[in-house]
N, C-alpha and C. Protein backbone atom coordinates (compact mmCIF):
# COMPACT_ATOMS: atom_id res chain seq x y z
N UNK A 1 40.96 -58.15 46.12
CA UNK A 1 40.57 -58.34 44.75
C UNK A 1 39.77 -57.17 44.21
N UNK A 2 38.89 -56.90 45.05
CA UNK A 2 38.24 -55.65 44.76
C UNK A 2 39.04 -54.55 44.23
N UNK A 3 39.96 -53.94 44.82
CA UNK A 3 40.85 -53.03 44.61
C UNK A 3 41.69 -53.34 43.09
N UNK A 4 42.03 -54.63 43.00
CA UNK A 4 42.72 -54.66 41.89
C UNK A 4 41.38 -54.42 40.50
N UNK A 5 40.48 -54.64 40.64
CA UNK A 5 39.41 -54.85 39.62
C UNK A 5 39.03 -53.16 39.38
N UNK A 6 39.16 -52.30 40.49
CA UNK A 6 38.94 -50.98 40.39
C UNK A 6 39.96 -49.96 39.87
N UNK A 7 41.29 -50.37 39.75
CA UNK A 7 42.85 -50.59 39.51
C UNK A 7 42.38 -50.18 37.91
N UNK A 8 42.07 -51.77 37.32
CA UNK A 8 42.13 -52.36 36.35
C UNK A 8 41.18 -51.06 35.62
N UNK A 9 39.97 -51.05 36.52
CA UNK A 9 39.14 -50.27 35.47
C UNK A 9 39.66 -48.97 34.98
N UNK A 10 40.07 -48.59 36.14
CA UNK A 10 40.72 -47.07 35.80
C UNK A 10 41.64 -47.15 35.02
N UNK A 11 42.75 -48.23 34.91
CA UNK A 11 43.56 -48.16 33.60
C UNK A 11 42.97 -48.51 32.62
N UNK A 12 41.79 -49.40 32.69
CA UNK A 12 41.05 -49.19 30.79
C UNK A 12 40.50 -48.13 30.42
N UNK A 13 39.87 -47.33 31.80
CA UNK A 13 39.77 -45.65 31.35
C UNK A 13 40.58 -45.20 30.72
N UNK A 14 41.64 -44.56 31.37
CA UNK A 14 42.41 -43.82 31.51
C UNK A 14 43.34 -44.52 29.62
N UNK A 15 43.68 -45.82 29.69
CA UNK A 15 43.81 -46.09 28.08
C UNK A 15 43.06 -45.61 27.18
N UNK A 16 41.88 -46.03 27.64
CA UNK A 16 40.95 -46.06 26.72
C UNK A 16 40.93 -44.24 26.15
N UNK A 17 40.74 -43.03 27.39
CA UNK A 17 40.77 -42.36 27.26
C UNK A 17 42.14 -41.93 26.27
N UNK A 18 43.41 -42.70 26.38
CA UNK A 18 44.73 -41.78 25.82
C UNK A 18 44.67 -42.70 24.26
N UNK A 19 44.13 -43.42 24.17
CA UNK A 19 43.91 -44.02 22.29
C UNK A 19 42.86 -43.04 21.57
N UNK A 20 41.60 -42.68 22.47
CA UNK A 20 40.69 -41.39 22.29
C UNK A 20 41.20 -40.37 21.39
N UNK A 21 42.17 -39.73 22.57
CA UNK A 21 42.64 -38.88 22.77
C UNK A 21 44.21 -38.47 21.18
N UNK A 22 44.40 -39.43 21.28
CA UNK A 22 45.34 -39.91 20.22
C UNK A 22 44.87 -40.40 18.99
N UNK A 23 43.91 -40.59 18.87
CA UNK A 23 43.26 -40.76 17.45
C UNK A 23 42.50 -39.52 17.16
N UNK A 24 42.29 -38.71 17.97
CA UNK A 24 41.51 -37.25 17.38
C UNK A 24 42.63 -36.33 17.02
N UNK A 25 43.88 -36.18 18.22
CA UNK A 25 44.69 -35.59 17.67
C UNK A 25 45.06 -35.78 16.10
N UNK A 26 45.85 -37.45 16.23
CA UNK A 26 46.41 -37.71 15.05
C UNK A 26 45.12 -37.36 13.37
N UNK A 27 43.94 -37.52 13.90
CA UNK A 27 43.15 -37.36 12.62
C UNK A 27 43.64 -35.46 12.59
N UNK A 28 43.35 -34.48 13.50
CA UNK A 28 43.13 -33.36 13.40
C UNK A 28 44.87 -33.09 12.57
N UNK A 29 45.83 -33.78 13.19
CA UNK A 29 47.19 -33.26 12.56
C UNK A 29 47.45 -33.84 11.27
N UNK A 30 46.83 -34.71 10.62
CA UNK A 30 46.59 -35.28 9.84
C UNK A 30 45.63 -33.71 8.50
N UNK A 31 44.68 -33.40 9.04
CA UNK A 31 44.01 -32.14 8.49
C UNK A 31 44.51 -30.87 8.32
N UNK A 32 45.95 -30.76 9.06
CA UNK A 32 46.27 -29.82 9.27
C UNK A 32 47.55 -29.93 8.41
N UNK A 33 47.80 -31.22 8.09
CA UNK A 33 48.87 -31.38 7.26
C UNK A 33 48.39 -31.47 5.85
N UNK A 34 47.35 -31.86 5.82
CA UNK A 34 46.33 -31.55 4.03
C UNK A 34 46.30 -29.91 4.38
N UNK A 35 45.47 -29.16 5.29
CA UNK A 35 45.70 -27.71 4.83
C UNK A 35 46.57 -27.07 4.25
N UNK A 36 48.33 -27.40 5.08
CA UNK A 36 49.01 -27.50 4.69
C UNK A 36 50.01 -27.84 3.50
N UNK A 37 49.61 -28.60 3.27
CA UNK A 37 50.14 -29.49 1.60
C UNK A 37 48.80 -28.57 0.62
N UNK A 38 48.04 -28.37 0.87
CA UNK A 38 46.88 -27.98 0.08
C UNK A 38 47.27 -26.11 -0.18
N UNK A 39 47.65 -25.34 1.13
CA UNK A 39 48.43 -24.13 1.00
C UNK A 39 49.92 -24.28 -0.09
N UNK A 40 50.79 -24.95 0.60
CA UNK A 40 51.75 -25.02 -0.53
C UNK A 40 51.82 -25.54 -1.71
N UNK A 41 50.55 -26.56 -2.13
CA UNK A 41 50.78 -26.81 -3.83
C UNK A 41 49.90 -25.45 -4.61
N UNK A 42 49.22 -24.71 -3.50
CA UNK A 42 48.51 -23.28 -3.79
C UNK A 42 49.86 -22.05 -4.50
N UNK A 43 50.63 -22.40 -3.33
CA UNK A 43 51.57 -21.09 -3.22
C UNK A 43 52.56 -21.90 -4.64
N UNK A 44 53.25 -22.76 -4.55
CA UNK A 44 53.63 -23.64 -5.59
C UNK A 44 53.27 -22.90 -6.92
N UNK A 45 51.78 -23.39 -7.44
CA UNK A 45 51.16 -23.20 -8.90
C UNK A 45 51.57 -21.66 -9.29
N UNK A 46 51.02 -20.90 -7.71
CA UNK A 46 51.21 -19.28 -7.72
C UNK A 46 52.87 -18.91 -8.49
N UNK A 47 53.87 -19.35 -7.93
CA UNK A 47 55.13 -19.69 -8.40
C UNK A 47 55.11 -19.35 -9.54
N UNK A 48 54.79 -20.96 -9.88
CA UNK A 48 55.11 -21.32 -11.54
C UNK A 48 54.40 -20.25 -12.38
N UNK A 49 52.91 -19.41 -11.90
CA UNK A 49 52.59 -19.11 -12.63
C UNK A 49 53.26 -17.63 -13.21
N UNK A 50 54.01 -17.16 -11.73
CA UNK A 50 54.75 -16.39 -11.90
C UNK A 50 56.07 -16.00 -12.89
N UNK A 51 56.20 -17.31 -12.38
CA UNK A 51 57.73 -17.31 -13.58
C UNK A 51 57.30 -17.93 -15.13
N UNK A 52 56.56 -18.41 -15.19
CA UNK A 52 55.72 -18.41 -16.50
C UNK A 52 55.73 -16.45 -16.77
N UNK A 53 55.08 -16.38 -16.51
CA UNK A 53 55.04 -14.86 -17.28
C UNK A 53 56.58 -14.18 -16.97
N UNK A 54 57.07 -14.13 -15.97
CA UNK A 54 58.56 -13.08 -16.23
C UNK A 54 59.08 -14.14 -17.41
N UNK A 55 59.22 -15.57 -17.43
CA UNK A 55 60.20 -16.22 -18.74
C UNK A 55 59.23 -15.59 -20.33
N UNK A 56 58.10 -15.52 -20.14
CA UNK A 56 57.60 -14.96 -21.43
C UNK A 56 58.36 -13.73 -21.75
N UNK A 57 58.48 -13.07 -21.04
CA UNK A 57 60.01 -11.80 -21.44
C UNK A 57 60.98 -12.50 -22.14
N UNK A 58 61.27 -12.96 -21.38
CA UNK A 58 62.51 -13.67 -22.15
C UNK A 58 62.46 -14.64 -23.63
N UNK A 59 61.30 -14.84 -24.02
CA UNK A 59 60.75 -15.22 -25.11
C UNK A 59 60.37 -14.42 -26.23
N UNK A 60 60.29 -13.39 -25.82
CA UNK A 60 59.56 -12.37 -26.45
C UNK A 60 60.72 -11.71 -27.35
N UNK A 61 61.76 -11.71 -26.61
CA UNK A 61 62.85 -10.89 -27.13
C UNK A 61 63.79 -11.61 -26.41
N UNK A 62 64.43 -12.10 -27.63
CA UNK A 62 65.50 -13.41 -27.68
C UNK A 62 67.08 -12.41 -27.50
N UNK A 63 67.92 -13.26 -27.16
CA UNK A 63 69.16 -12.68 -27.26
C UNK A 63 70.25 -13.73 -26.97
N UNK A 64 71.67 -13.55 -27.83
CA UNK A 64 72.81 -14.18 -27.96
C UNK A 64 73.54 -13.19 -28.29
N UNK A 65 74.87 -14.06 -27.80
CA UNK A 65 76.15 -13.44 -27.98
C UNK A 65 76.88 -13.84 -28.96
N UNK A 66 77.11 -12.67 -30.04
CA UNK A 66 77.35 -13.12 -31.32
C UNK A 66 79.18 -13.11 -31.49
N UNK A 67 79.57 -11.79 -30.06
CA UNK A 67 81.57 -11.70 -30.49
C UNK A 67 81.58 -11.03 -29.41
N UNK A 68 83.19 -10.43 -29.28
CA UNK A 68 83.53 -9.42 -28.16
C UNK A 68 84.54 -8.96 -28.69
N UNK A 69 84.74 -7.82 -28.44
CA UNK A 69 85.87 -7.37 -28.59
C UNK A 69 86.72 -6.44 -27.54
N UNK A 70 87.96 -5.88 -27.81
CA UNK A 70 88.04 -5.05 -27.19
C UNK A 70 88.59 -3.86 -27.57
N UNK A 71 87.93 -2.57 -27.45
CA UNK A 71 88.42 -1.14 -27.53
C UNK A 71 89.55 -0.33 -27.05
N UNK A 72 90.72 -0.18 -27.14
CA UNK A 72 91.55 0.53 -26.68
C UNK A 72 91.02 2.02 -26.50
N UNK A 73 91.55 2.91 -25.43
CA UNK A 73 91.55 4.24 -25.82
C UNK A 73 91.97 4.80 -27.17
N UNK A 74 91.67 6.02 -27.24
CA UNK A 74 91.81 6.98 -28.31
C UNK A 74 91.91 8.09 -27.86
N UNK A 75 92.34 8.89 -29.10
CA UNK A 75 92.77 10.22 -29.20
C UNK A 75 91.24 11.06 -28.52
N UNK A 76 90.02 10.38 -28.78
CA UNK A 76 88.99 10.83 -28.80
C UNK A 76 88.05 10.74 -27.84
N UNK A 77 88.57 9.33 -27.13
CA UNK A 77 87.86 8.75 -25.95
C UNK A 77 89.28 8.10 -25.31
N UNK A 78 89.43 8.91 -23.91
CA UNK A 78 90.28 8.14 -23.48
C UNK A 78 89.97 7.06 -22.17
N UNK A 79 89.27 6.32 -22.85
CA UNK A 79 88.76 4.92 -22.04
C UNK A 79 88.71 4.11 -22.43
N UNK A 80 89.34 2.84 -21.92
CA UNK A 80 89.23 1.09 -22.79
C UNK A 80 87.76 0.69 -23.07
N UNK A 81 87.25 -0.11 -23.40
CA UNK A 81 85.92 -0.98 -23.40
C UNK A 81 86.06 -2.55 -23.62
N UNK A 82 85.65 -2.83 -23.01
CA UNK A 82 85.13 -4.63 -23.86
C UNK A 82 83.45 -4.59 -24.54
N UNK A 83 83.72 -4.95 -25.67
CA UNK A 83 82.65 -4.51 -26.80
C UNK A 83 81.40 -5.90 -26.61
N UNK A 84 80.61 -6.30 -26.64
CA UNK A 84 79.91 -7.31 -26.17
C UNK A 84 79.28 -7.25 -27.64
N UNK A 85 78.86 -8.20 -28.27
CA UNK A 85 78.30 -8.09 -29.74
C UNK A 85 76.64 -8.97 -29.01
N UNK A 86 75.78 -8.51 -29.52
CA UNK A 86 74.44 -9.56 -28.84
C UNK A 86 73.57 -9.28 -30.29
N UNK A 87 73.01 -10.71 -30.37
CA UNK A 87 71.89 -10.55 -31.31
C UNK A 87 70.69 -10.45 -30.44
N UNK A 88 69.45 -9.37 -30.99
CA UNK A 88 68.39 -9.13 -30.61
C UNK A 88 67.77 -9.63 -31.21
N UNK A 89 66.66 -10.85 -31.35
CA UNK A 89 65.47 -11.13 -31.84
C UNK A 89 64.48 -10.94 -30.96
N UNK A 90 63.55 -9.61 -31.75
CA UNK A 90 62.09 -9.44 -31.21
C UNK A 90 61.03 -10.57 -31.81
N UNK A 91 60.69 -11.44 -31.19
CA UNK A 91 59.93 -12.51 -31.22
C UNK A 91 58.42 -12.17 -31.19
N UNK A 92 58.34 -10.91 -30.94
CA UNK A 92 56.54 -10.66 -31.31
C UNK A 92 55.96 -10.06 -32.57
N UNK A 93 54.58 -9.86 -32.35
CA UNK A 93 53.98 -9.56 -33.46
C UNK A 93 53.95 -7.97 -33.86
N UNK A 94 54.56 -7.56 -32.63
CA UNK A 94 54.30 -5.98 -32.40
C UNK A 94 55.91 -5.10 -32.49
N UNK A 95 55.80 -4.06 -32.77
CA UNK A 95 57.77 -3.38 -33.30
C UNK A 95 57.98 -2.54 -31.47
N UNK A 96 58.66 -3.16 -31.66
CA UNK A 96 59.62 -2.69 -29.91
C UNK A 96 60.56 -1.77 -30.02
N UNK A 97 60.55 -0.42 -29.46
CA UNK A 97 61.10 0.46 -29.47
C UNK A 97 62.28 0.79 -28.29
N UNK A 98 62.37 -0.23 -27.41
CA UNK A 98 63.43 -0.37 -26.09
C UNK A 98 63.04 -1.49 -25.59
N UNK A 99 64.75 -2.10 -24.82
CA UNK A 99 64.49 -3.61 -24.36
C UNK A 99 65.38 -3.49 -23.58
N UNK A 100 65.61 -3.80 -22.45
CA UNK A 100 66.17 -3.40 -20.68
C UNK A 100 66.32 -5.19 -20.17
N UNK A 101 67.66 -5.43 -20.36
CA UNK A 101 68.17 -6.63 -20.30
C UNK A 101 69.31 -7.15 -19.00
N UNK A 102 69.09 -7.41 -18.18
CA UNK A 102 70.09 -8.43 -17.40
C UNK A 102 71.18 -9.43 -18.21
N UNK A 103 72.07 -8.98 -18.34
CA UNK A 103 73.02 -10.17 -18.64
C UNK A 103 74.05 -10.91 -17.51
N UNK A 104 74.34 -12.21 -17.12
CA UNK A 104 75.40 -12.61 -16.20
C UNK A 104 76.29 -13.97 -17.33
N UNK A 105 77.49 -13.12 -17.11
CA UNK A 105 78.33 -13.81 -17.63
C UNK A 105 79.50 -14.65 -16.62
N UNK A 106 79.68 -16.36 -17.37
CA UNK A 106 80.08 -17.06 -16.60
C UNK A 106 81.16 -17.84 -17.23
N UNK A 107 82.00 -18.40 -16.67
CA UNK A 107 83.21 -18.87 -17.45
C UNK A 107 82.65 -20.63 -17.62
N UNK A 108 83.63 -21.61 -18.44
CA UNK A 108 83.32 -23.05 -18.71
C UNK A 108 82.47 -23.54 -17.19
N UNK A 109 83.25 -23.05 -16.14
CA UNK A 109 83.19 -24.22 -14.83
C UNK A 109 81.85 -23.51 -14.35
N UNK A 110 80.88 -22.36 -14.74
CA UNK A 110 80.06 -21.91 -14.11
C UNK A 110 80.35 -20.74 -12.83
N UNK A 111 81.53 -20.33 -13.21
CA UNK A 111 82.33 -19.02 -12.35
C UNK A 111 81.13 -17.70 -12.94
N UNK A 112 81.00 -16.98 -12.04
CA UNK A 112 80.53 -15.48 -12.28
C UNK A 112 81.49 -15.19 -12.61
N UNK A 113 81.09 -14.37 -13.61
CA UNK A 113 82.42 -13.16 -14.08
C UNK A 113 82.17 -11.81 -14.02
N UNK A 114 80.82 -11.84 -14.36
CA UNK A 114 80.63 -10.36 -14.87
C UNK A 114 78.97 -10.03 -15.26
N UNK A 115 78.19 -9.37 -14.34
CA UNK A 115 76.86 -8.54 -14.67
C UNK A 115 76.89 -7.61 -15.35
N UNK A 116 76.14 -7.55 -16.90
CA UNK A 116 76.35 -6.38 -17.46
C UNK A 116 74.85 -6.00 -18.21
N UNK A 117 74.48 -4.92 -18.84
CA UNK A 117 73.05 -4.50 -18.89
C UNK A 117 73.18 -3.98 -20.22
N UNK A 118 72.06 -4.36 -20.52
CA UNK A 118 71.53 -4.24 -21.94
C UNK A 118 70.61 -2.81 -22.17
N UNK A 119 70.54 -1.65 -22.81
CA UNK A 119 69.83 -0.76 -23.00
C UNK A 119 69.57 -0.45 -24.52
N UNK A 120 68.58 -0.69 -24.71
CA UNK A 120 68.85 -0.32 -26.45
C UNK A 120 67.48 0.13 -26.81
N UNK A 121 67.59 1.37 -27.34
CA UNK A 121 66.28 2.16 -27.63
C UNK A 121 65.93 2.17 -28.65
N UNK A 122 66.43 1.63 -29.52
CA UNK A 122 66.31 1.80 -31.50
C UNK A 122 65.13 1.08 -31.69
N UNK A 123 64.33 1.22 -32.56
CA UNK A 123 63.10 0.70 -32.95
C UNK A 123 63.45 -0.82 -33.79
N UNK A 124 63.27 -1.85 -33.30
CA UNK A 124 63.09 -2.82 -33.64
C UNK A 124 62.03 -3.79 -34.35
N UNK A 125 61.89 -3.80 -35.65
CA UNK A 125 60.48 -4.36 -36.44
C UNK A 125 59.56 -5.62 -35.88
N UNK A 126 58.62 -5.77 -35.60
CA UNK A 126 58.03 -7.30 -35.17
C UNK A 126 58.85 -8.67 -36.17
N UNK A 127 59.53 -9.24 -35.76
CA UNK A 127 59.80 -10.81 -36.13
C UNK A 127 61.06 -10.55 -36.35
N UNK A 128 61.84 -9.56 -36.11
CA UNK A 128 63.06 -9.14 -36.72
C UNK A 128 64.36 -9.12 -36.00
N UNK A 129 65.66 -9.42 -36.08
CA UNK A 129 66.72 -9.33 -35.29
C UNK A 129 67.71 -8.27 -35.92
N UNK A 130 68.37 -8.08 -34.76
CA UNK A 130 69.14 -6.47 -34.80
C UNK A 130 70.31 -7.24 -33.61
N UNK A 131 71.71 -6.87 -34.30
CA UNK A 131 72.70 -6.59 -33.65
C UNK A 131 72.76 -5.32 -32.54
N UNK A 132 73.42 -5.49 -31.39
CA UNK A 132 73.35 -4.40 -30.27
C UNK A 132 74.69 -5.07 -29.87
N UNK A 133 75.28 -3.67 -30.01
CA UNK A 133 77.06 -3.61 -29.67
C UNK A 133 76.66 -2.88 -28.00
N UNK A 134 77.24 -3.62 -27.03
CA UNK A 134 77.21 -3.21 -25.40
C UNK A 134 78.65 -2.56 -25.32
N UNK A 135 79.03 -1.59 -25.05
CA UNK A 135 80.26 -0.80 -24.65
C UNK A 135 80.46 -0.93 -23.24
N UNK A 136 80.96 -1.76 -22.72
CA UNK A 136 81.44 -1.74 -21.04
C UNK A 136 82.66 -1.41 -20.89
N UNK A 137 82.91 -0.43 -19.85
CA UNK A 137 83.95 0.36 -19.31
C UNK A 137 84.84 -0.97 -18.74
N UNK A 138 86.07 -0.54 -19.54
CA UNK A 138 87.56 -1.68 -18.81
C UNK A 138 88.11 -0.86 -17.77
N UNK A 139 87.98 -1.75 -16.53
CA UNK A 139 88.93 -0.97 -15.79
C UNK A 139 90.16 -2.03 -15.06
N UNK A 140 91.55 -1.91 -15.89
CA UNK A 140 92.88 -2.94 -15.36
C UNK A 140 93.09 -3.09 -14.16
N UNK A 141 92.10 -2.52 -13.42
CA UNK A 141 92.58 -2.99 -11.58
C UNK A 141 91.37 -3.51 -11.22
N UNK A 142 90.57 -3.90 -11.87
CA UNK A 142 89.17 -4.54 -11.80
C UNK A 142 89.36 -6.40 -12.17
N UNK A 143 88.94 -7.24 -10.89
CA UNK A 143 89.59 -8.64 -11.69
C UNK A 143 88.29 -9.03 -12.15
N UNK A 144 86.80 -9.07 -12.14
CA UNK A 144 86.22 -8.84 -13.52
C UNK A 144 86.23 -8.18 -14.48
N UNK A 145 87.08 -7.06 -14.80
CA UNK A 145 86.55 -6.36 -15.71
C UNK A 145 88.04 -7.35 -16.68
N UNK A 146 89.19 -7.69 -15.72
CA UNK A 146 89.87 -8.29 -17.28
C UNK A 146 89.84 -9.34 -17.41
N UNK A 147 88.77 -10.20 -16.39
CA UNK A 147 88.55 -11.60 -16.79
C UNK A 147 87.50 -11.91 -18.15
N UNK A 148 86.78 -10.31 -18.05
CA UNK A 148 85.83 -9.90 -19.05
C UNK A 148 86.37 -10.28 -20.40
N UNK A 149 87.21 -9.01 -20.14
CA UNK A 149 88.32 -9.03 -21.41
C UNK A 149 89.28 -9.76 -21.70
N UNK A 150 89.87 -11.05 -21.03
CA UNK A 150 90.66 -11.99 -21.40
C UNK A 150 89.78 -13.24 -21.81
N UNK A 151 88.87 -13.62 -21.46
CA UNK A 151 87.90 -14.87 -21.64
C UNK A 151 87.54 -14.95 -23.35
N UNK A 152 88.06 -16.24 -24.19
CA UNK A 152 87.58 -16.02 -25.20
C UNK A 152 85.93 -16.74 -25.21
N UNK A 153 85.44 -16.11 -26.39
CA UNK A 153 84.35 -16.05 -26.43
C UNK A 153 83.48 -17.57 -26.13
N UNK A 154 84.66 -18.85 -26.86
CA UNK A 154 83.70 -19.95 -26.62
C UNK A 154 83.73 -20.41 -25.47
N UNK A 155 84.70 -19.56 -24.72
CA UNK A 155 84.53 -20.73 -22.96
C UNK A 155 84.13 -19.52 -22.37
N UNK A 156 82.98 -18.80 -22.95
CA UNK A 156 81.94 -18.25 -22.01
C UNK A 156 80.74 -18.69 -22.30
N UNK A 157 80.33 -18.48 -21.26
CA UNK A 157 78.27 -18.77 -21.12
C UNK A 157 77.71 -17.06 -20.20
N UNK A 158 76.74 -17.82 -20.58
CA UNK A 158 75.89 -16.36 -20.35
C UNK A 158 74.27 -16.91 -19.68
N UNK A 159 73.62 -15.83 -18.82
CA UNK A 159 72.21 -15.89 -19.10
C UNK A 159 71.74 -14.73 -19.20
N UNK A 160 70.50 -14.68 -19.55
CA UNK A 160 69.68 -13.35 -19.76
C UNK A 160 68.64 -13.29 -19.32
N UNK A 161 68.01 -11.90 -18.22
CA UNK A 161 66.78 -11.90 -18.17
C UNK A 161 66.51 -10.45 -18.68
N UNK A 162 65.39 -10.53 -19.83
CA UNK A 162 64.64 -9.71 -20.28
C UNK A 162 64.21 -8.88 -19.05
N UNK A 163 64.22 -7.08 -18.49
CA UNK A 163 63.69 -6.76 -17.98
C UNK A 163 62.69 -5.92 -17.93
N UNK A 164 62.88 -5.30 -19.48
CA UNK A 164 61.39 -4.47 -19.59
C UNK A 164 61.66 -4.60 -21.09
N UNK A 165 59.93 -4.62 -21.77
CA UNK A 165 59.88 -4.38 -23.25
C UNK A 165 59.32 -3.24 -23.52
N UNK A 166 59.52 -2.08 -24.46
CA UNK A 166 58.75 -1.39 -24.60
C UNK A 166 58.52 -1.24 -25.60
N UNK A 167 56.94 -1.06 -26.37
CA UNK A 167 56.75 -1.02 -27.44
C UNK A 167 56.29 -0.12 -28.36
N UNK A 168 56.25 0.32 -29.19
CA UNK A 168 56.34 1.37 -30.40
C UNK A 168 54.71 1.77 -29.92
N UNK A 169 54.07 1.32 -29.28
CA UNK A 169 52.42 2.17 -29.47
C UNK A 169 52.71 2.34 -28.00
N UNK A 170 53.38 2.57 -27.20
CA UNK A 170 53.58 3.48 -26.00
C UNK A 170 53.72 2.07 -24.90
N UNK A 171 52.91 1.22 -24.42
CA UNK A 171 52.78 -0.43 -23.49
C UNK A 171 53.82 -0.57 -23.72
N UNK A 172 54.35 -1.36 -22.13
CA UNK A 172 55.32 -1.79 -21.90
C UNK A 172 55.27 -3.02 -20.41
N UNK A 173 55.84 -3.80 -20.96
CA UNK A 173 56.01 -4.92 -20.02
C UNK A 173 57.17 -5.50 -19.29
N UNK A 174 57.07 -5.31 -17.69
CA UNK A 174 58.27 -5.30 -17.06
C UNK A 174 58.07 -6.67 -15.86
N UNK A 175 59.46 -7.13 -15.71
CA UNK A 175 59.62 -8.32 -14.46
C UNK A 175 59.73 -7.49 -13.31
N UNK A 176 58.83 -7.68 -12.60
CA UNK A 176 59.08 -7.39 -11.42
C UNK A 176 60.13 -8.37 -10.39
């Protein structure tokens, strides 16, 4: 009997010890999972706050696609184009003298078609919109460049990211 009673004790130790043992862990992994959750709703806000300011680009200086066309060669230029028509609205208070644009163009179903870039240096008034004709090189053995040029205009979509503004008193603001 003795033996079993000495048995006994050592397994209420030895329990006793692994519920211990298991409730400090579980509190400590428990802390480590708030650090955790507490780091990523950190890194999270950091995020948002990020893309908060690159989308303010994109606010700043608005843009749509107003037509397209397409350019045959000439006597003068012997190269095709697909003509991209975009309205520019400068949305600030200040006159913008260059605007450095990402465009990706996509068909009805959300197909890529075609990355094309916006450069336009002309002085643009604060609150004011300006047409900007994009000249992109056609090339017929390219299957974006004539999906470019065969796609009519309403079963395309588009997005835009603003990539740098620059403005008439020298400042300029870019997405990294």
């Amino acid at each position: 009997m003795s033996l079993r009673k000495i048995k006994s004790k050592n397994d209420c130790f030895f329990i006793s010890l692994y519920i211990m043992l298991s409730m400090i862990l579980g509190l400590n992994g428990c802390k480590t999972e708030d650090k955790n959750k507490l780091a990523e709703d950190k890194k999270t806000d950091t995020l948002s706050n990020l893309k908060t300011e690159k989308d303010s680009l994109d606010i700043k200086v608005g843009i749509d696609i107003t037509g397209k066309e397409f350019q045959p060669a000439s006597a003068s230029d012997p190269k095709n184009y697909v003509v991209i028509i975009y309205k520019l609205m400068n949305n600030t208070n200040k006159k913008i003298k260059g605007v450095e644009a990402d465009v990706m163009i996509f068909d009805l179903n959300g197909n890529e078609i075609k990355k094309l870039k916006i450069f336009d240096n002309e002085l643009m008034a604060a609150g004011a919109e300006k047409e900007y004709r994009g000249l992109y090189s056609f090339n017929a053995f390219s299957d974006k460049d004539v999906k470019l040029k065969d796609i009519d205009l309403k079963n395309m979509k588009f997005e835009s990211k603003v990539m740098m503004i620059i403005y008439e008193d020298g400042s300029k603001e870019t997405r990294d």
